[in-house]
PDB file of N, CA and C in Angstrom:
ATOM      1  N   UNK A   1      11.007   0.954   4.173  1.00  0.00           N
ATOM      2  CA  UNK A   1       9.610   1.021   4.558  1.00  0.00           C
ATOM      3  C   UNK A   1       8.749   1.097   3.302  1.00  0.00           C
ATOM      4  N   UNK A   2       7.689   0.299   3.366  1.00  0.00           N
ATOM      5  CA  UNK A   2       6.754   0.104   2.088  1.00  0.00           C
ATOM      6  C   UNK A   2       5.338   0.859   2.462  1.00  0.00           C
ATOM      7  N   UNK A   3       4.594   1.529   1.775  1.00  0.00           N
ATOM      8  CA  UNK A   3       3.412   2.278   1.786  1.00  0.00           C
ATOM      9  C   UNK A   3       2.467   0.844   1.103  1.00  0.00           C
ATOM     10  N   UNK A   4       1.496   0.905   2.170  1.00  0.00           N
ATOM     11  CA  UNK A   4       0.482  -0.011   1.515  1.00  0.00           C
ATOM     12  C   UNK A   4      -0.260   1.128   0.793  1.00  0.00           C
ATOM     13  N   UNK A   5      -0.781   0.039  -0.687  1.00  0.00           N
ATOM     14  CA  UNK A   5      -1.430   0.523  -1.541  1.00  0.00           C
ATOM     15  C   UNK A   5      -2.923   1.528  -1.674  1.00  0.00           C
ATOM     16  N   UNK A   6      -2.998   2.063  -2.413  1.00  0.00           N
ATOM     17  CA  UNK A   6      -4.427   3.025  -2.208  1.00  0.00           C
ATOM     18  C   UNK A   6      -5.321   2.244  -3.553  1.00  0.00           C
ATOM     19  N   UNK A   7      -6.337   1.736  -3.152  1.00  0.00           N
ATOM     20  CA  UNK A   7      -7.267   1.182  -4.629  1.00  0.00           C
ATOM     21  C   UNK A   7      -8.512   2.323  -4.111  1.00  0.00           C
ATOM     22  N   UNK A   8      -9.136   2.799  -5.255  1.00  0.00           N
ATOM     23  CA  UNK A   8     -10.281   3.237  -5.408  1.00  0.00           C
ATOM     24  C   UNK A   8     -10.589   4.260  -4.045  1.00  0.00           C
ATOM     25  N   UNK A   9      -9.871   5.007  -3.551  1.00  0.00           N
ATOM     26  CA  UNK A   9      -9.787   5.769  -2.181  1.00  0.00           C
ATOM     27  C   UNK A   9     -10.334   4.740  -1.268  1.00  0.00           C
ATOM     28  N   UNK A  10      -9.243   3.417  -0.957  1.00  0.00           N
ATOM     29  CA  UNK A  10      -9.417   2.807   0.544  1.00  0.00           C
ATOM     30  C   UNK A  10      -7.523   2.326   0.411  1.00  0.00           C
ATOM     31  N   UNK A  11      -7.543   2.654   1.431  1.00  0.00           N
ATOM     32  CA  UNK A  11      -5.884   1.961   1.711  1.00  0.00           C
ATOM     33  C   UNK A  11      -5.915   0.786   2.124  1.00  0.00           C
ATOM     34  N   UNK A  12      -5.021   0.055   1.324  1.00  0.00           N
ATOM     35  CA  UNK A  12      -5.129  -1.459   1.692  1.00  0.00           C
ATOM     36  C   UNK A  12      -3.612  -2.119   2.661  1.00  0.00           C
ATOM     37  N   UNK A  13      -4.374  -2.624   3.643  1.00  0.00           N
ATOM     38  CA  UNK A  13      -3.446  -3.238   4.775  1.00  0.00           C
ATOM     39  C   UNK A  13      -3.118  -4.614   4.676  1.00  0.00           C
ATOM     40  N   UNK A  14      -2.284  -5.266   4.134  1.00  0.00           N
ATOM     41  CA  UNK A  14      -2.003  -6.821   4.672  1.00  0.00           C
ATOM     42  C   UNK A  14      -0.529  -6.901   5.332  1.00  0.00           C
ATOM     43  N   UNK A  15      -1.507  -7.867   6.215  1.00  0.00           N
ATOM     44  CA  UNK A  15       0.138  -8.530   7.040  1.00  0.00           C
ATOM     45  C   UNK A  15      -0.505 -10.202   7.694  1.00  0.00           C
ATOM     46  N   UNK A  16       0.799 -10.517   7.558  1.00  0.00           N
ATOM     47  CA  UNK A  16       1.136 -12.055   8.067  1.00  0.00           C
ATOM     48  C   UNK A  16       0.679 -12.194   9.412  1.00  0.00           C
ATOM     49  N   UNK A  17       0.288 -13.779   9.285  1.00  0.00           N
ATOM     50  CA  UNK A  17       0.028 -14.247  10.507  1.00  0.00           C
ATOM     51  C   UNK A  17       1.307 -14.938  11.207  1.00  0.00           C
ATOM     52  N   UNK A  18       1.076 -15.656  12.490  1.00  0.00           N
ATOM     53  CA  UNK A  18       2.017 -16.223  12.939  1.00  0.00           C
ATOM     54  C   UNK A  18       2.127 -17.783  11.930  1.00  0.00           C
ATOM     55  N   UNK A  19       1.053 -18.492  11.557  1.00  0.00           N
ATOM     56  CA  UNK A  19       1.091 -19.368  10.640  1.00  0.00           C
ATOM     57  C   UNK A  19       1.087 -19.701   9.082  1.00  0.00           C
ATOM     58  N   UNK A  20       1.548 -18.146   9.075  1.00  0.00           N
ATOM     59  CA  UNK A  20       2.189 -18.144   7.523  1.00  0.00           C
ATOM     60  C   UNK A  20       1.459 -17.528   6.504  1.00  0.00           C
ATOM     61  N   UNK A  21      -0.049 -17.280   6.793  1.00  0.00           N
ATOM     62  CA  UNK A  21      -0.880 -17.080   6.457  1.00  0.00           C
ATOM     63  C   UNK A  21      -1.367 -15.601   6.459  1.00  0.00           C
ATOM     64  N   UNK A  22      -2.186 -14.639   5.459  1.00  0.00           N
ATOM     65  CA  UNK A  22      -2.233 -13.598   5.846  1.00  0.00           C
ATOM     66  C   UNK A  22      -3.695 -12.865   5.780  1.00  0.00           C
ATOM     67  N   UNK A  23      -3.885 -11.540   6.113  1.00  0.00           N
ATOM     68  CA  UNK A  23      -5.166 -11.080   6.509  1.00  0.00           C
ATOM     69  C   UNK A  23      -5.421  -9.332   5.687  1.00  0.00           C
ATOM     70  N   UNK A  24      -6.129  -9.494   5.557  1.00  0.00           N
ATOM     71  CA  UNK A  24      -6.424  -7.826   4.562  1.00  0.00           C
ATOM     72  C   UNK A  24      -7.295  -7.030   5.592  1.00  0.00           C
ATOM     73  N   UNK A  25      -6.688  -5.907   5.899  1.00  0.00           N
ATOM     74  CA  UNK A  25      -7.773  -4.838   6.230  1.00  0.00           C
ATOM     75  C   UNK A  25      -7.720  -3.647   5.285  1.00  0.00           C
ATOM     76  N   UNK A  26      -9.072  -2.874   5.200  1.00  0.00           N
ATOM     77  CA  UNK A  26      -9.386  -1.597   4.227  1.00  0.00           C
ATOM     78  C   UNK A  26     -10.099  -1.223   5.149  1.00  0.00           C
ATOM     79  N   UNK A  27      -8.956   0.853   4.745  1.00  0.00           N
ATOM     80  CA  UNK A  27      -9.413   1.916   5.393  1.00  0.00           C
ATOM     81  C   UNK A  27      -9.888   2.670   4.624  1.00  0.00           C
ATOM     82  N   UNK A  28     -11.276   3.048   4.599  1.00  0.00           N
ATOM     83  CA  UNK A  28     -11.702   3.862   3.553  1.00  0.00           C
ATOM     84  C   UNK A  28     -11.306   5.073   4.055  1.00  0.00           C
ATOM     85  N   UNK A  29     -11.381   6.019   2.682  1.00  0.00           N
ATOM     86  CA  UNK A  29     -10.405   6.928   2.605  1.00  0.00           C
ATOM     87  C   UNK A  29     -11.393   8.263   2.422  1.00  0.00           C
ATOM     88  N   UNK A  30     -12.479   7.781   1.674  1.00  0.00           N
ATOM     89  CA  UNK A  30     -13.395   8.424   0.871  1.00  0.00           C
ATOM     90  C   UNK A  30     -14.397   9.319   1.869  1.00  0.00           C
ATOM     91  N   UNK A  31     -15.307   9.985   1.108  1.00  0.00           N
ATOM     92  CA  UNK A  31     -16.038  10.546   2.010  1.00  0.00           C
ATOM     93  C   UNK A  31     -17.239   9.617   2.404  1.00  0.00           C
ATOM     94  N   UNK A  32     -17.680   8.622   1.256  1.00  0.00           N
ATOM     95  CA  UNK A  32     -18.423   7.811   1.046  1.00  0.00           C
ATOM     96  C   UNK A  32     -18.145   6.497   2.571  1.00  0.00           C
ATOM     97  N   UNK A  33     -19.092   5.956   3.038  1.00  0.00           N
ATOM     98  CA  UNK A  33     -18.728   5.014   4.165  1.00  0.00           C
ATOM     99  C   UNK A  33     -18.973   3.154   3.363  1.00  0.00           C
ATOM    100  N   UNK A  34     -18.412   2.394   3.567  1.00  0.00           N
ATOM    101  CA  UNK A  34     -18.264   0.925   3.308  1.00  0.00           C
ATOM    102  C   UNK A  34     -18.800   0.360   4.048  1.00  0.00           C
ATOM    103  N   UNK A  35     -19.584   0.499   4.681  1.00  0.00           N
ATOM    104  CA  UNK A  35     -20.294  -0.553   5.951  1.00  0.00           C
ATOM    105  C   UNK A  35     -20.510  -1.556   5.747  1.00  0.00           C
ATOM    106  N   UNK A  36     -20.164  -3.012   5.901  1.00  0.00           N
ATOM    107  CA  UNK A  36     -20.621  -4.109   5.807  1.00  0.00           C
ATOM    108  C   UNK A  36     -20.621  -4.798   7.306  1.00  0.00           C
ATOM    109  N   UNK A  37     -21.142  -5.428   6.939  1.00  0.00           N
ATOM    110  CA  UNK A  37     -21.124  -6.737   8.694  1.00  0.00           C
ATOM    111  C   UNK A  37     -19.969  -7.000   8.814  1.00  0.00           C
ATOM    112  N   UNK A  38     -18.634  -6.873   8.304  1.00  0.00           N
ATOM    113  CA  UNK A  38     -16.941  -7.010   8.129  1.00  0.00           C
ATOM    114  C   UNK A  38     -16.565  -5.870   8.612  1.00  0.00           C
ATOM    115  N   UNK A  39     -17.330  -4.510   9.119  1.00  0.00           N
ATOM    116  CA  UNK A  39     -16.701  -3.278   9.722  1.00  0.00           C
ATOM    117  C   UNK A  39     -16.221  -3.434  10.994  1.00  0.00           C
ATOM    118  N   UNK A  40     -14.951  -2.921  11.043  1.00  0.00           N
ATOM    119  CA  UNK A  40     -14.569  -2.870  12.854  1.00  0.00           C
ATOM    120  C   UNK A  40     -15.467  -1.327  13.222  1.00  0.00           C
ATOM    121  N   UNK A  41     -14.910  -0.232  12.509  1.00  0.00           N
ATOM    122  CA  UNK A  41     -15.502   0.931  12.348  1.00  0.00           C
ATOM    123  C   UNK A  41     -16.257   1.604  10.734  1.00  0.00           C
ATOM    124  N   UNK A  42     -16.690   2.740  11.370  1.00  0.00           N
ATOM    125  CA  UNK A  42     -17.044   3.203  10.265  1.00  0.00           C
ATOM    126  C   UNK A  42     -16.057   3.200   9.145  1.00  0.00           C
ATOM    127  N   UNK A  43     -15.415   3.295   9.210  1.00  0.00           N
ATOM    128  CA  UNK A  43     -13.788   3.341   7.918  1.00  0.00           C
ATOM    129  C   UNK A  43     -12.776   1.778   7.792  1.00  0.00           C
ATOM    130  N   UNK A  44     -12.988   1.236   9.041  1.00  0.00           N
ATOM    131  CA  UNK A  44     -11.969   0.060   9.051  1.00  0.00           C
ATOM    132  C   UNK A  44     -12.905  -1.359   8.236  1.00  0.00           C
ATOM    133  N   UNK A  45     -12.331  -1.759   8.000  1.00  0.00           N
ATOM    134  CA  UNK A  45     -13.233  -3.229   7.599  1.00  0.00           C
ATOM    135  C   UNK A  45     -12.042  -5.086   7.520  1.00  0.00           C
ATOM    136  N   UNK A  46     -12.216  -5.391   8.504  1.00  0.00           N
ATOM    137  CA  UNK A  46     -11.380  -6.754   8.318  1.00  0.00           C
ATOM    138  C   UNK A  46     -11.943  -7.708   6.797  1.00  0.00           C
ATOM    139  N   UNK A  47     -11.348  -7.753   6.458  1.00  0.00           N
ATOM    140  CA  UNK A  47     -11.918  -8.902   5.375  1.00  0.00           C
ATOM    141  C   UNK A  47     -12.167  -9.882   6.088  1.00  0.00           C
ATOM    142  N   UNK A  48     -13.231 -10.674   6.037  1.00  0.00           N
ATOM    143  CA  UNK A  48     -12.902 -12.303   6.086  1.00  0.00           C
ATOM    144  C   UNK A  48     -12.101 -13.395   5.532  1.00  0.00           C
ATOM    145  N   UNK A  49     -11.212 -13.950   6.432  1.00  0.00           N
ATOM    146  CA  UNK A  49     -10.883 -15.860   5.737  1.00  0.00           C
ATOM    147  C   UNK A  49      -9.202 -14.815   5.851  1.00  0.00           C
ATOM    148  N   UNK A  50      -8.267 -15.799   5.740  1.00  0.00           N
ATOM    149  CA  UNK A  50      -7.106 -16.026   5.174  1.00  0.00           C
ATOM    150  C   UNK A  50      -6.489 -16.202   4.226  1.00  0.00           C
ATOM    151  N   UNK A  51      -5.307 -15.676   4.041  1.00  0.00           N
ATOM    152  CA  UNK A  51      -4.858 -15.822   2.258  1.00  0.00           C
ATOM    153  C   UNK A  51      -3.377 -16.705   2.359  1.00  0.00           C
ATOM    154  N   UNK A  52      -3.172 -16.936   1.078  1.00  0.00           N
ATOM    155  CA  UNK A  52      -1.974 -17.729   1.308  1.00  0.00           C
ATOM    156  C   UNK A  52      -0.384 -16.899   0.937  1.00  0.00           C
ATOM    157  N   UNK A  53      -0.984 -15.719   0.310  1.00  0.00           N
ATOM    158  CA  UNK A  53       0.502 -14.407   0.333  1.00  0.00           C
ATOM    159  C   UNK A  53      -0.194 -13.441   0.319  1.00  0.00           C
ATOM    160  N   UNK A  54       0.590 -12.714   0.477  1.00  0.00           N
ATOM    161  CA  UNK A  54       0.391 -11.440   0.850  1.00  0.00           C
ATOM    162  C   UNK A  54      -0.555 -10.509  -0.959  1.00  0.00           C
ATOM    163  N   UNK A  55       0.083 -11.353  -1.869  1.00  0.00           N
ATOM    164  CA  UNK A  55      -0.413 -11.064  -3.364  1.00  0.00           C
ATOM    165  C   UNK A  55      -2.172 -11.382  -2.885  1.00  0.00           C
ATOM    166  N   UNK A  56      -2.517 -12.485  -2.384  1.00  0.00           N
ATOM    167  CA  UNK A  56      -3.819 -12.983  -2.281  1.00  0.00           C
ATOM    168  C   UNK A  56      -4.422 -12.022  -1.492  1.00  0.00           C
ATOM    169  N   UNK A  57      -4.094 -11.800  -0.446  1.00  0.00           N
ATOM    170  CA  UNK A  57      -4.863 -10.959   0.727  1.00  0.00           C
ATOM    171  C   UNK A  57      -5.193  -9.585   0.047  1.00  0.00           C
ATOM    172  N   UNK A  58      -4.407  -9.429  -0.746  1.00  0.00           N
ATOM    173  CA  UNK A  58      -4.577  -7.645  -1.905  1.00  0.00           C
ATOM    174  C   UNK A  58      -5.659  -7.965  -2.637  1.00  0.00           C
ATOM    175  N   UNK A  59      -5.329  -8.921  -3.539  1.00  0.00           N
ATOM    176  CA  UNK A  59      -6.163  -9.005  -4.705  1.00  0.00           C
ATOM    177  C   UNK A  59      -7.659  -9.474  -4.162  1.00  0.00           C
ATOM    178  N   UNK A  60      -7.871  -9.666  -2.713  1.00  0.00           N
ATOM    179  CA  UNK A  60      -9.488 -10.519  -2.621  1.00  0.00           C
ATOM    180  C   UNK A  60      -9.748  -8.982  -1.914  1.00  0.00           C
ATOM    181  N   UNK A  61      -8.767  -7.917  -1.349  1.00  0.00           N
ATOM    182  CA  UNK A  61      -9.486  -6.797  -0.833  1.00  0.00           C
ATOM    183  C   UNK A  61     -10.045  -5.848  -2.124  1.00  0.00           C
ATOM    184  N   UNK A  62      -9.453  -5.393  -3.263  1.00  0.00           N
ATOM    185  CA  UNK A  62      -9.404  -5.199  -4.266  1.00  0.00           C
ATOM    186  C   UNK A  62     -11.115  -5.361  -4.880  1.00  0.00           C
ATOM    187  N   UNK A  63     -11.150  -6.846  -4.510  1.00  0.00           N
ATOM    188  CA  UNK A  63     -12.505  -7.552  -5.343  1.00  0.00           C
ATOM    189  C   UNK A  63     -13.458  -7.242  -3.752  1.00  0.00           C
ATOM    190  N   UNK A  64     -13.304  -7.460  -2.989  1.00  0.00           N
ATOM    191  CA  UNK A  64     -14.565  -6.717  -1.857  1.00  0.00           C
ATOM    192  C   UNK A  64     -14.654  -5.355  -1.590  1.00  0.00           C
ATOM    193  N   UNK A  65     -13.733  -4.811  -2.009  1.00  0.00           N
ATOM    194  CA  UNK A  65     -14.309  -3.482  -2.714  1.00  0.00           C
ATOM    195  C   UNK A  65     -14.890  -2.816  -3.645  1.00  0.00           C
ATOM    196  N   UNK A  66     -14.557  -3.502  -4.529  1.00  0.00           N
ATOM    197  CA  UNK A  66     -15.052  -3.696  -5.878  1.00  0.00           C
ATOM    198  C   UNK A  66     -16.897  -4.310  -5.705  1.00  0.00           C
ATOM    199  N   UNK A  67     -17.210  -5.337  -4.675  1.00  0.00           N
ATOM    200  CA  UNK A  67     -18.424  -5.835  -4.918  1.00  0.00           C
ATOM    201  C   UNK A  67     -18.980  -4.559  -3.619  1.00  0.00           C
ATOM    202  N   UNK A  68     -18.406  -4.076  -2.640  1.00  0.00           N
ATOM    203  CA  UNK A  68     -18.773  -3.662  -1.613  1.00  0.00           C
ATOM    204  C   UNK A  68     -19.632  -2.286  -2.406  1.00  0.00           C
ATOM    205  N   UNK A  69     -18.903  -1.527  -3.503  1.00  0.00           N
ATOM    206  CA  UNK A  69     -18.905  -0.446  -3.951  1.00  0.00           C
ATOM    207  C   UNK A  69     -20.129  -0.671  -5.097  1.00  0.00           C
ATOM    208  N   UNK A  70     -20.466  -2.057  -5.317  1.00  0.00           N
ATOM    209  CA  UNK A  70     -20.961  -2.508  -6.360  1.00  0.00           C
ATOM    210  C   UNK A  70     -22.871  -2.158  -5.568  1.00  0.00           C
ATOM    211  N   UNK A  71     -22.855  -3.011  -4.477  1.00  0.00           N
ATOM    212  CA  UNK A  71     -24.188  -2.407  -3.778  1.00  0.00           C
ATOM    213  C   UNK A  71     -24.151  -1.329  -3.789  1.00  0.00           C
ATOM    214  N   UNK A  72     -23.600  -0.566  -3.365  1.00  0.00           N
ATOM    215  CA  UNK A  72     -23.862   1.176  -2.713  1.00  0.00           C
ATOM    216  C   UNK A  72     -24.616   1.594  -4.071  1.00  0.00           C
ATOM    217  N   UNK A  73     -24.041   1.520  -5.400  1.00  0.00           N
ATOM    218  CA  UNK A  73     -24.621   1.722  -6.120  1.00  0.00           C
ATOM    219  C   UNK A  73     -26.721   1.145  -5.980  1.00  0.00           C
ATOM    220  N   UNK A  74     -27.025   0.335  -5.581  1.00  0.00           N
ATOM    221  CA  UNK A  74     -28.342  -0.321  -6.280  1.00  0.00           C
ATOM    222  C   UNK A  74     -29.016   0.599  -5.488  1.00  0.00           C
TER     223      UNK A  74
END
């Protein structure tokens, strides 16, 4: 059993589709909330689009956290 990763207090979720293809969700962890128009809930957030491994679906949640965290700041 593998522990998905923790970036920047959000746990990062990917898993495969049936077409090979895969999908990122982030659970924020923080006390701080991530809200974007991509929230299922206050804490959950689907990324948009599809990746082509499981490496991709990390590294684009990674960077929408990174820009997500980037507003909160302005």
């Amino acid at each position: 059993m593998r522990e998905d990763p923790i970036y920047k207090a959000h746990r990062i979720h990917v898993t495969p589709l049936s077409n090979g293809r895969w999908i990122s969700l982030i659970v924020n962890m923080g006390k701080t909330k991530v809200v974007t128009k991509d929230s299922l809930t206050d804490t959950v957030t689907r990324l948009p689009g599809e990746y082509v491994s499981a490496a991709a679906a990390l590294q684009a949640a990674k960077q929408y956290i990174d820009e997500a965290r980037g507003t909160q700041d302005e």
